[in-house]
Protein backbone atom coordinates (compact mmCIF):
# COMPACT_ATOMS: atom_id res chain seq x y z
CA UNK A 1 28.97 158.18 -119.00
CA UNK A 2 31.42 160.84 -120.10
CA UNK A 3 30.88 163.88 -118.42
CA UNK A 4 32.73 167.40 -119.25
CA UNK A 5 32.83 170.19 -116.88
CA UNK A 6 32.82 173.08 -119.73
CA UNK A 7 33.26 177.03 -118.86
CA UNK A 8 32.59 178.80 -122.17
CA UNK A 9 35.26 180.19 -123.54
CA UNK A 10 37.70 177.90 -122.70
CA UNK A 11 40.14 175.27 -123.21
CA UNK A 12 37.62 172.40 -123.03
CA UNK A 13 36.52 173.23 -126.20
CA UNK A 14 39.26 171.14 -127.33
CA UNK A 15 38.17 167.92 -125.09
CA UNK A 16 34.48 168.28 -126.64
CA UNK A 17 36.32 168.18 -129.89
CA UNK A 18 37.99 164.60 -129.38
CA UNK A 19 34.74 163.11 -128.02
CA UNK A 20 33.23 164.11 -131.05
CA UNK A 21 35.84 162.67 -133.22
CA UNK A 22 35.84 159.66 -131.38
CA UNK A 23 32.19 159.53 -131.95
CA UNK A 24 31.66 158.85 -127.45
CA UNK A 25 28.60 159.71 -126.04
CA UNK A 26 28.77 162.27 -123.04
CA UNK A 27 27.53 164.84 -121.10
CA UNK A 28 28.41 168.53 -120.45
CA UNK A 29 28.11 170.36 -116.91
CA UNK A 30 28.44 174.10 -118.05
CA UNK A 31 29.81 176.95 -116.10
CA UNK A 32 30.28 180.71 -117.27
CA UNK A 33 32.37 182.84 -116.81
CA UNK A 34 32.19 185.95 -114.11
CA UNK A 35 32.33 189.66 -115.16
CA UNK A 36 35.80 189.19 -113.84
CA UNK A 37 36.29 186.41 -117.14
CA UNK A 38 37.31 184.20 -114.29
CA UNK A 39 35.68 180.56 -113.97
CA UNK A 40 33.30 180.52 -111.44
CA UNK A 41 34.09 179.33 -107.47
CA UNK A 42 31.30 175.92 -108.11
CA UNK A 43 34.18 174.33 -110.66
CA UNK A 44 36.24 174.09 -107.03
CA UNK A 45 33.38 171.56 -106.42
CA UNK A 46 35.12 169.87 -109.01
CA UNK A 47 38.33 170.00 -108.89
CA UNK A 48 40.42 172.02 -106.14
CA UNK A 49 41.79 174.40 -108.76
CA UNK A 50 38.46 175.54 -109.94
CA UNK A 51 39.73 175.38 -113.24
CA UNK A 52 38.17 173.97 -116.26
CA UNK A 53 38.34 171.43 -118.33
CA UNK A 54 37.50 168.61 -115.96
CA UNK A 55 36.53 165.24 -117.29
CA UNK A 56 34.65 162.63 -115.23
CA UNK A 57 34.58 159.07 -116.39
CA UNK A 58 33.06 156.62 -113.26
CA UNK A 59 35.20 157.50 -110.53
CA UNK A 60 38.13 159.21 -112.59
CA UNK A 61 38.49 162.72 -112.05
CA UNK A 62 40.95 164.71 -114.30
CA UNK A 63 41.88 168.06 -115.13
CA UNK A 64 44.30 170.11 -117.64
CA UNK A 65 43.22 169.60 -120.87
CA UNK A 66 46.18 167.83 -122.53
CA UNK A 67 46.54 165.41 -119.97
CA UNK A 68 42.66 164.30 -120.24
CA UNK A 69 43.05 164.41 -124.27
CA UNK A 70 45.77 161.47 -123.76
CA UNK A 71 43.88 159.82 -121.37
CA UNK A 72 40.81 159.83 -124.05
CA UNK A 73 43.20 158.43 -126.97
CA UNK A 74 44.90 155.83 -124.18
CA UNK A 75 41.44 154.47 -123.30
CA UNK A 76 38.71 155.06 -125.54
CA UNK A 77 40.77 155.80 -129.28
CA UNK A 78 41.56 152.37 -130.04
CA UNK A 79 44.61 152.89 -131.72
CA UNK A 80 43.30 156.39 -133.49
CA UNK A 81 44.29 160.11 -132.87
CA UNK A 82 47.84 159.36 -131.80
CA UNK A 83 50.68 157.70 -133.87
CA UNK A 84 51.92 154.49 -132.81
CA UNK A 85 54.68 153.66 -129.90
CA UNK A 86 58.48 154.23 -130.91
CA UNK A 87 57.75 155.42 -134.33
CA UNK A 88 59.08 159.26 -135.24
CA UNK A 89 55.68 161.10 -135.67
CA UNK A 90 55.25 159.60 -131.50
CA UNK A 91 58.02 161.26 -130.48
CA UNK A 92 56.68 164.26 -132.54
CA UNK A 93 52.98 163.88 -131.08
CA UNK A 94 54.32 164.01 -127.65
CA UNK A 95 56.06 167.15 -127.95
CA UNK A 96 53.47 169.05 -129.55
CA UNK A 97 51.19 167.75 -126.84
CA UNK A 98 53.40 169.54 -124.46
CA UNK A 99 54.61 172.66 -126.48
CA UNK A 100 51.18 173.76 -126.81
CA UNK A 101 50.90 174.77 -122.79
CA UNK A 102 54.40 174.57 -122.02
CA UNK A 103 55.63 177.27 -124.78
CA UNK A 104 53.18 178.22 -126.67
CA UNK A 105 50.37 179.79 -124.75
CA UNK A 106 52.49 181.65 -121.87
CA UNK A 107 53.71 184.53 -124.27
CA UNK A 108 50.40 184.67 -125.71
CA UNK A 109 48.70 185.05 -122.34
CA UNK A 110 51.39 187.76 -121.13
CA UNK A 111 50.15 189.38 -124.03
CA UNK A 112 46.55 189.17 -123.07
CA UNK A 113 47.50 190.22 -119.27
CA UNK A 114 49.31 193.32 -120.64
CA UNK A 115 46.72 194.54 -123.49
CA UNK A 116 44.42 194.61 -120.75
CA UNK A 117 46.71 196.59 -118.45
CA UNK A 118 46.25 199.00 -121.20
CA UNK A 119 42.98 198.83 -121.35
CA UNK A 120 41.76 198.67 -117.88
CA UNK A 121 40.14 201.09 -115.75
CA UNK A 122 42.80 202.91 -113.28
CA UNK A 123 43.28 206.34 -112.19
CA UNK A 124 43.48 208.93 -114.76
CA UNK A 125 47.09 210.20 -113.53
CA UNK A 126 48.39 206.23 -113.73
CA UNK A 127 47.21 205.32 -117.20
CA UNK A 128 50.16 206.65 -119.16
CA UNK A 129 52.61 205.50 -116.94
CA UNK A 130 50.72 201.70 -117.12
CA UNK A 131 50.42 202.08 -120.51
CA UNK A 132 54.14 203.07 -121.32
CA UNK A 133 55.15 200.07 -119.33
CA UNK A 134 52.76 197.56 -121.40
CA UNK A 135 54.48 198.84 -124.74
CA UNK A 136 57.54 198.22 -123.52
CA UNK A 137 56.99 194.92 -122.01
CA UNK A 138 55.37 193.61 -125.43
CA UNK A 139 57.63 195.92 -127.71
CA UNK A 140 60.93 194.34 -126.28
CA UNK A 141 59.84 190.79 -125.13
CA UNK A 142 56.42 189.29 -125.89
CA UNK A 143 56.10 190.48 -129.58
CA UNK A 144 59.40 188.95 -130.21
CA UNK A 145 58.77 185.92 -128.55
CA UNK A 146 55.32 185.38 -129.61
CA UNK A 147 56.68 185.86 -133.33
CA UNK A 148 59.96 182.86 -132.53
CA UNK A 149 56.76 180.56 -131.74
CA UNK A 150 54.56 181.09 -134.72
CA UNK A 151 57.74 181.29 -137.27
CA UNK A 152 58.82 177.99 -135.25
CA UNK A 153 55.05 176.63 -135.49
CA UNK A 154 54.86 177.74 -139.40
CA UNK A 155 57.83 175.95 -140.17
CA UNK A 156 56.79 172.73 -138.47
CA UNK A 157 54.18 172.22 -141.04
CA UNK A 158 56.43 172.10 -144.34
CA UNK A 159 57.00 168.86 -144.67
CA UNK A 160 53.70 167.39 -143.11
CA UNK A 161 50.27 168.99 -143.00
CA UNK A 162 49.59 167.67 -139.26
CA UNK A 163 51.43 169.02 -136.48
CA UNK A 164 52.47 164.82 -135.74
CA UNK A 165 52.90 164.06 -138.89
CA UNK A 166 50.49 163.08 -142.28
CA UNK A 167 48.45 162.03 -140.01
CA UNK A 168 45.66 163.87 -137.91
CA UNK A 169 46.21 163.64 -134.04
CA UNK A 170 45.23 164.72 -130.83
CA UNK A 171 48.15 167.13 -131.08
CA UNK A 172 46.54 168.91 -133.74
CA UNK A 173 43.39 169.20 -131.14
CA UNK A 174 45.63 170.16 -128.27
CA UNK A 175 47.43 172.76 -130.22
CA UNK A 176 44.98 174.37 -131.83
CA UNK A 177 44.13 176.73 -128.75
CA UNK A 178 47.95 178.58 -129.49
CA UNK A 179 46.97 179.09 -133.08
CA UNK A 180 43.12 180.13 -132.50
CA UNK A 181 44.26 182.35 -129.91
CA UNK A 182 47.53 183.89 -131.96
CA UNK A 183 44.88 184.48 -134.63
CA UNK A 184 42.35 186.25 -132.36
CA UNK A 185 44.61 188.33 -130.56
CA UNK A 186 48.37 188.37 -131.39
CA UNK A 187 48.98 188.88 -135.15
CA UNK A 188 48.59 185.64 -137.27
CA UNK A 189 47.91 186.20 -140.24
CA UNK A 190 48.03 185.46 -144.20
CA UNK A 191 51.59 185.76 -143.99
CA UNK A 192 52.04 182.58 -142.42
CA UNK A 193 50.06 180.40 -144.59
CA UNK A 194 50.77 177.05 -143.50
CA UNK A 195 49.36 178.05 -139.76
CA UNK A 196 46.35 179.88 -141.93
CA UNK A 197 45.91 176.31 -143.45
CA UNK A 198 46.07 174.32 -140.59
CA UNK A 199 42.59 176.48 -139.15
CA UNK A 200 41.33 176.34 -142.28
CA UNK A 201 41.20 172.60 -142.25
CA UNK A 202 40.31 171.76 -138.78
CA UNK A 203 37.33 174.03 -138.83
CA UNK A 204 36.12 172.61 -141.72
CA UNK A 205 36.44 169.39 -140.08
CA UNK A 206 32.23 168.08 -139.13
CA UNK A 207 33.11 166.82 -135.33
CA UNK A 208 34.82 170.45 -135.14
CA UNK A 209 31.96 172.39 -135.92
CA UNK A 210 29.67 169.30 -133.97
CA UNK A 211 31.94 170.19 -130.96
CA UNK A 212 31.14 174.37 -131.13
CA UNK A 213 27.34 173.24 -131.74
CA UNK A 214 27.68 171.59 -128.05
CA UNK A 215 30.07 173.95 -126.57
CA UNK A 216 28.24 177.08 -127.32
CA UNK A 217 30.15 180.42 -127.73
CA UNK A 218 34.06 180.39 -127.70
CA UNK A 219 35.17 184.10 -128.52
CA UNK A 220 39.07 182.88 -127.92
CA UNK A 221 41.17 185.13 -125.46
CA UNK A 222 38.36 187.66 -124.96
């Protein structure tokens, strides 16, 4: 059996997402979060980085989430969820499977680190000085960049409506953390409509919503 170490919140939302696609049978080990929004020390138990997702199958043990999506589609999809070997929408599927941790989601976590800089409790006397910094930081660097990646992302989709291709992938699944999380917290919006699409359609999607009825709450970049 299939077995998901979940923290709520969290990127594993997207592995309980391809089981449910793929129609497997598992199980889910949850964890919350601390008051810190940290995962708690028992995921080391797990895995040494105390880090979730983790996905146990028999005597496998893997973490980070895109790696265990292609080890799902390798093993259990049965020629679904990824395009096949040497055709252009691979080569496509394989990058997005990357971009989304590799490019995507560190200017959109830098913003996250910073807006709570700015929000944070400190010393009365440090506040504006913390606060000036964090505008500047995401004034000069992290808006910009964070705006190259969705523009980049929006423009991806014009001549297919998945990120791989016509087809729906695991790519789709792996990247849709970057563009839940740019809509929560950094500014997408209406005026990017093909991005506005693309979550349109995958949460209309039955083993999406199956996957949030299992997961429980996922408030994205909270």
């Amino acid at each position: 059996m299939l077995v998901v170490h979940h923290l709520n919140h969290s990127r594993s939302q997207r592995v309980l997402w391809l089981l449910e696609e793929m129609g497997l049978p598992y199980d889910i080990q949850r964890y919350e979060r601390e008051r810190s929004g940290l995962a708690p020390k028992s995921l080391r138990e797990v895995h040494p980085l105390g880090k979730s997702p983790v996905l146990v199958d028999g005597k496998q043990v893997l973490a980070e989430s895109g790696a265990i999506l292609e080890y799902l589609v390798d093993r259990h999809g049965k020629g679904r969820f990824a395009p096949p070997p040497g055709t252009p929408e691979r080569l496509r599927y394989t990058y997005w499977m990357h971009y989304a941790e590799g490019s995507a989601m560190p200017p959109l976590l830098m913003k996250l680190v910073f807006d709570r800089i700015e929000t944070g409790p400190m010393p009365f006397f440090v506040k504006p000085i913390a606060k000036g910094i964090s505008a500047k930081v995401k004034g000069m660097f992290i808006g910009p960049q964070i705006r190259t990646h969705l523009d980049f992302m929006e423009a991806s989709l014009k001549d297919a409506p998945w990120f791989a291709g016509a087809a729906f992938s695991a790519a789709d699944i792996q990247m849709s953390f970057p563009v839940e999380a740019a809509a929560a917290r950094a500014g997408l919006d209406a005026s990017r409509p093909r991005l506005m699409d693309f979550l349109a359609r995958i949460r209309a999607r039955p083993a999406y919503r199956r996957a949030l009825e299992r997961g429980g709450p996922y408030d994205l970049m909270s």
